[in-house]
N, C-alpha and C. Protein backbone atom coordinates (compact mmCIF):
# COMPACT_ATOMS: atom_id res chain seq x y z
N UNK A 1 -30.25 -18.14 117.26
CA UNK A 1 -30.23 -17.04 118.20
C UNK A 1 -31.66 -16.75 118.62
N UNK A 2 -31.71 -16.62 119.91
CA UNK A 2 -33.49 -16.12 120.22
C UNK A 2 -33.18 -15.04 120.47
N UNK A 3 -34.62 -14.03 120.02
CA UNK A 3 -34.91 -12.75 120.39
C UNK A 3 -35.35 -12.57 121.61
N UNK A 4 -34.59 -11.34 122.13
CA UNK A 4 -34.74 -11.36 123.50
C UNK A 4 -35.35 -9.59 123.84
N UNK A 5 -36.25 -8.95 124.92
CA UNK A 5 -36.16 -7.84 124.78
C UNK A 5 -35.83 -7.14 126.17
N UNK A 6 -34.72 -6.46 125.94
CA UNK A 6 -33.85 -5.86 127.40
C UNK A 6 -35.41 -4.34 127.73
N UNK A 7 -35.55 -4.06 127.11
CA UNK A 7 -36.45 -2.99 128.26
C UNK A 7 -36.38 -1.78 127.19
N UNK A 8 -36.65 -0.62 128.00
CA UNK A 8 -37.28 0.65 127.42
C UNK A 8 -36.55 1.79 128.04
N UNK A 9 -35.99 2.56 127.42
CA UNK A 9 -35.57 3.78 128.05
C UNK A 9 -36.47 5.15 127.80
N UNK A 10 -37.33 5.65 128.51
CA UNK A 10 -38.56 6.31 128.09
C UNK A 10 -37.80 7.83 128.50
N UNK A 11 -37.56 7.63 129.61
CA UNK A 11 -37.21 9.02 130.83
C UNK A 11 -36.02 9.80 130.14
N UNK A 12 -36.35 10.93 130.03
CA UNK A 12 -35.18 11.79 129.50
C UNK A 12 -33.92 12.36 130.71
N UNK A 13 -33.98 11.98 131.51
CA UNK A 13 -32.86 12.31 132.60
C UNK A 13 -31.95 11.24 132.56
N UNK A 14 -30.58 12.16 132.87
CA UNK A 14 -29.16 11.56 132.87
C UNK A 14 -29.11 10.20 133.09
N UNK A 15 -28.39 9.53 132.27
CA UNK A 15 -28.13 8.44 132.16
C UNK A 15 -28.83 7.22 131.95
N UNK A 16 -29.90 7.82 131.47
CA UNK A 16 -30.98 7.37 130.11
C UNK A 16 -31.61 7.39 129.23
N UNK A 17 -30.47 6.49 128.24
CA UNK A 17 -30.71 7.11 126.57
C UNK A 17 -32.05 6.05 126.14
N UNK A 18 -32.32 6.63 124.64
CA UNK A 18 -33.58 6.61 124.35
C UNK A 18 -33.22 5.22 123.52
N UNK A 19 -32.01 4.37 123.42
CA UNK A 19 -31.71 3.46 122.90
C UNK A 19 -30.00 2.72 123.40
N UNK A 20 -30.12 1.58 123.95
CA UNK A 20 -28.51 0.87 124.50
C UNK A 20 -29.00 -0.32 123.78
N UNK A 21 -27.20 -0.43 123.53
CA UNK A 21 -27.10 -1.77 122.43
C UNK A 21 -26.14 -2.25 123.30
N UNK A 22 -26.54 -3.67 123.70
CA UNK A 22 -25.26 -4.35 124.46
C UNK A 22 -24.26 -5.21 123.43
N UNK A 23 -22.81 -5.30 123.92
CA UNK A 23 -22.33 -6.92 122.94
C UNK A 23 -22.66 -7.93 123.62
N UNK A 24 -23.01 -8.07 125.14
CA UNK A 24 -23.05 -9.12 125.91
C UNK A 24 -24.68 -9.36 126.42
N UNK A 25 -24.89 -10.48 126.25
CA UNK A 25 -26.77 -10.41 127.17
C UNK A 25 -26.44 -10.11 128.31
N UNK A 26 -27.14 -9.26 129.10
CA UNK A 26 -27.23 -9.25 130.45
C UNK A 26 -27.90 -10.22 131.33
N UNK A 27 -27.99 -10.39 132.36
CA UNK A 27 -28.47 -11.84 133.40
C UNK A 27 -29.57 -11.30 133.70
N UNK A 28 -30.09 -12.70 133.67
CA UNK A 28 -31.96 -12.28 133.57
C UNK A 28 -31.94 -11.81 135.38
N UNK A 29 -33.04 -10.64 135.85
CA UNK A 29 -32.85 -10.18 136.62
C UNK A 29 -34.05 -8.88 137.00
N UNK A 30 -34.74 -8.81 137.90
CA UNK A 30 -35.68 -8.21 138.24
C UNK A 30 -35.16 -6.85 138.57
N UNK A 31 -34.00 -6.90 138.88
CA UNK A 31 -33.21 -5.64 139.45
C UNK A 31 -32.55 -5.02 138.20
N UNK A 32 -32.68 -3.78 138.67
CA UNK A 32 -31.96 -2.94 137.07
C UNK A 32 -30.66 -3.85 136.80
N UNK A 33 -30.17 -3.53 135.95
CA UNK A 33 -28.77 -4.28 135.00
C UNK A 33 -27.93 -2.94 135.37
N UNK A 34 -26.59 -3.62 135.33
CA UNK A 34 -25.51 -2.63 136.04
C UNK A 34 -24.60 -2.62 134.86
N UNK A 35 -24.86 -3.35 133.42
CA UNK A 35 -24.05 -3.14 132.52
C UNK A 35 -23.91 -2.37 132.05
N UNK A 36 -22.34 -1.52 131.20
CA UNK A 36 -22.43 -0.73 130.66
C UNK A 36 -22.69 -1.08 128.84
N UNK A 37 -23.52 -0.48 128.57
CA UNK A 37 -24.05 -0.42 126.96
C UNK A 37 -22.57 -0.02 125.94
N UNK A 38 -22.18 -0.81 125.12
CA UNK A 38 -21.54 -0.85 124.03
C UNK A 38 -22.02 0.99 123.71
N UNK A 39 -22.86 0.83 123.08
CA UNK A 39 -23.79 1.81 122.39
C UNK A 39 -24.86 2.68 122.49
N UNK A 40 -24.70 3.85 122.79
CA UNK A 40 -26.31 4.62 123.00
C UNK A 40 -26.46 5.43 121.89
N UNK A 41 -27.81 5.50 121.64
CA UNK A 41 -28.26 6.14 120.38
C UNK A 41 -29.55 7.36 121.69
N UNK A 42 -28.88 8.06 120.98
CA UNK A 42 -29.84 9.66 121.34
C UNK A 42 -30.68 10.26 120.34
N UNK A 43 -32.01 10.02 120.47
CA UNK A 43 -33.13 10.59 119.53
C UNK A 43 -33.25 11.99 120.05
N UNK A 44 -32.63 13.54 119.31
CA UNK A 44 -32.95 14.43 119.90
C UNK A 44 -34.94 14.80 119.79
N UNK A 45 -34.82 15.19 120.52
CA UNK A 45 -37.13 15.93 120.66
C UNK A 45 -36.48 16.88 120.97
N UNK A 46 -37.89 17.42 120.40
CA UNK A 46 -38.08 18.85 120.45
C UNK A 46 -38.21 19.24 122.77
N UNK A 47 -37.16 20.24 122.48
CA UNK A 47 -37.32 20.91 124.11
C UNK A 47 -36.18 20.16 125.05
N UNK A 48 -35.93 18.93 124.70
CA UNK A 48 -34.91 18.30 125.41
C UNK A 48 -33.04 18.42 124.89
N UNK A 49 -33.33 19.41 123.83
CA UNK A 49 -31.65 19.34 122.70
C UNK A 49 -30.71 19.81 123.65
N UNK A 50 -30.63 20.06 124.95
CA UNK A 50 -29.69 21.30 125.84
C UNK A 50 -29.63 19.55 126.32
N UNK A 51 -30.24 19.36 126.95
CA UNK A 51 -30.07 17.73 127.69
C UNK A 51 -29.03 16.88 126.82
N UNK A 52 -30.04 16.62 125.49
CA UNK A 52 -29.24 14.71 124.42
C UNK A 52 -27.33 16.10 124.15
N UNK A 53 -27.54 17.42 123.70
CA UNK A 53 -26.38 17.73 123.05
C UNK A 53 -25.32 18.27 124.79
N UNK A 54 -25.97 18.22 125.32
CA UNK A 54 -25.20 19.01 126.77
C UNK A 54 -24.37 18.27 127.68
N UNK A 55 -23.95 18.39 128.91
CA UNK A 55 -22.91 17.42 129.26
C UNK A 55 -23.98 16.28 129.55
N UNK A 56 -25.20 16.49 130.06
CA UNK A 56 -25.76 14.96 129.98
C UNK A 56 -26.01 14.18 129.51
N UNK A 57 -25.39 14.23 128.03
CA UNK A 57 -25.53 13.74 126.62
C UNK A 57 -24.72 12.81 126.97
N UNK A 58 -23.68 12.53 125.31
CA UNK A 58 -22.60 11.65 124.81
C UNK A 58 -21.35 11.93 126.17
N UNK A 59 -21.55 13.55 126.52
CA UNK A 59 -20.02 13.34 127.26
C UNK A 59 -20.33 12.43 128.62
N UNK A 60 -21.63 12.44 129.17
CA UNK A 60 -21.92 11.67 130.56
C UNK A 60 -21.69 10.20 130.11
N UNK A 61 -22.28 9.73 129.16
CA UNK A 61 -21.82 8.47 128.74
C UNK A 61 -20.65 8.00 128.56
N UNK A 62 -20.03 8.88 127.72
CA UNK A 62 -18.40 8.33 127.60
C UNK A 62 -17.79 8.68 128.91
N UNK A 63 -18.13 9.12 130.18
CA UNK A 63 -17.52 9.39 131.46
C UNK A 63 -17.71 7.71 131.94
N UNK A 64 -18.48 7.08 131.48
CA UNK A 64 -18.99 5.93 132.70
C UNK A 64 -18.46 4.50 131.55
N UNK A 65 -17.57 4.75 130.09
CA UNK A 65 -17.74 3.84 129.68
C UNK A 65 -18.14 3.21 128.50
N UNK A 66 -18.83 3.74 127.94
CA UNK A 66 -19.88 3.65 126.74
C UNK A 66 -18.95 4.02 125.71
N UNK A 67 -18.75 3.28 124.28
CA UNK A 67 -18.01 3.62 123.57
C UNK A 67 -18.41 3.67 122.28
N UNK A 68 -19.59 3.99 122.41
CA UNK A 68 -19.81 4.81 121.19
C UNK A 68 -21.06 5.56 121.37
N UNK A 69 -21.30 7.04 121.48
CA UNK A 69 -22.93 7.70 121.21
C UNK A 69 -23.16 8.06 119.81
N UNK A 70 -24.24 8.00 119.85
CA UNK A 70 -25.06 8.29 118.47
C UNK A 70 -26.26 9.37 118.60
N UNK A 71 -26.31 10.73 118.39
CA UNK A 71 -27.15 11.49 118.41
C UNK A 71 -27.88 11.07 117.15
N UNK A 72 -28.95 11.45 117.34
CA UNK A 72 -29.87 11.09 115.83
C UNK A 72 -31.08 12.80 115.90
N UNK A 73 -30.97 13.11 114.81
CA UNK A 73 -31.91 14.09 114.34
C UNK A 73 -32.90 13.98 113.51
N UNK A 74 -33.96 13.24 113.96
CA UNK A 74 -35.10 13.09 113.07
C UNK A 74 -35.79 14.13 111.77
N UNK A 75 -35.21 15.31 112.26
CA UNK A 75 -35.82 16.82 111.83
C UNK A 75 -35.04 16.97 110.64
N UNK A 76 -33.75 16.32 110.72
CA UNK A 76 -32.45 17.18 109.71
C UNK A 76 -32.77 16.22 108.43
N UNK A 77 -33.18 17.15 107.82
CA UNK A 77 -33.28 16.65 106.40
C UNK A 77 -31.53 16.32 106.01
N UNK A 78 -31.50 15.16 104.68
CA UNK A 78 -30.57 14.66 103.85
C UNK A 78 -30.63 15.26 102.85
N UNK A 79 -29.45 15.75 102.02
CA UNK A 79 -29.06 16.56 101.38
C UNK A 79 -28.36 16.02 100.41
């Protein structure tokens, strides 16, 4: 298997999470990718939690497809 690297989701506005996991490679391509991600993982930050927990969160994703979100809380301690 070669390692391959699909890109960066930096921007905190709708409908870009801070992590997509595909099952399928996408086609190599200069133009954004129109696939939908298996998987998004949401790193909440500080100031953005109304955004990753709000409808532009998990529910905008599962509107378009995405079948599974993952909020992640760096802050929340294990117990």
């Amino acid at each position: 298997m070669r390692e391959r690297t699909f890109g960066k989701a930096l921007c905190h506005a709708p409908g870009q999470s801070d992590l997509a996991i595909f099952c399928a490679e996408p086609p190599d391509s200069d133009e954004a990718i129109e696939l939908i991600p298996a998987v998004v993982v949401e790193i909440l930050s500080p100031g953005y939690e109304d955004k990753d927990l709000g409808p532009d969160g998990a529910p905008f994703y599962l509107t378009y497809g995405v079948r599974d979100v993952v909020v992640f809380d760096p802050r929340q301690k294990e117990e």
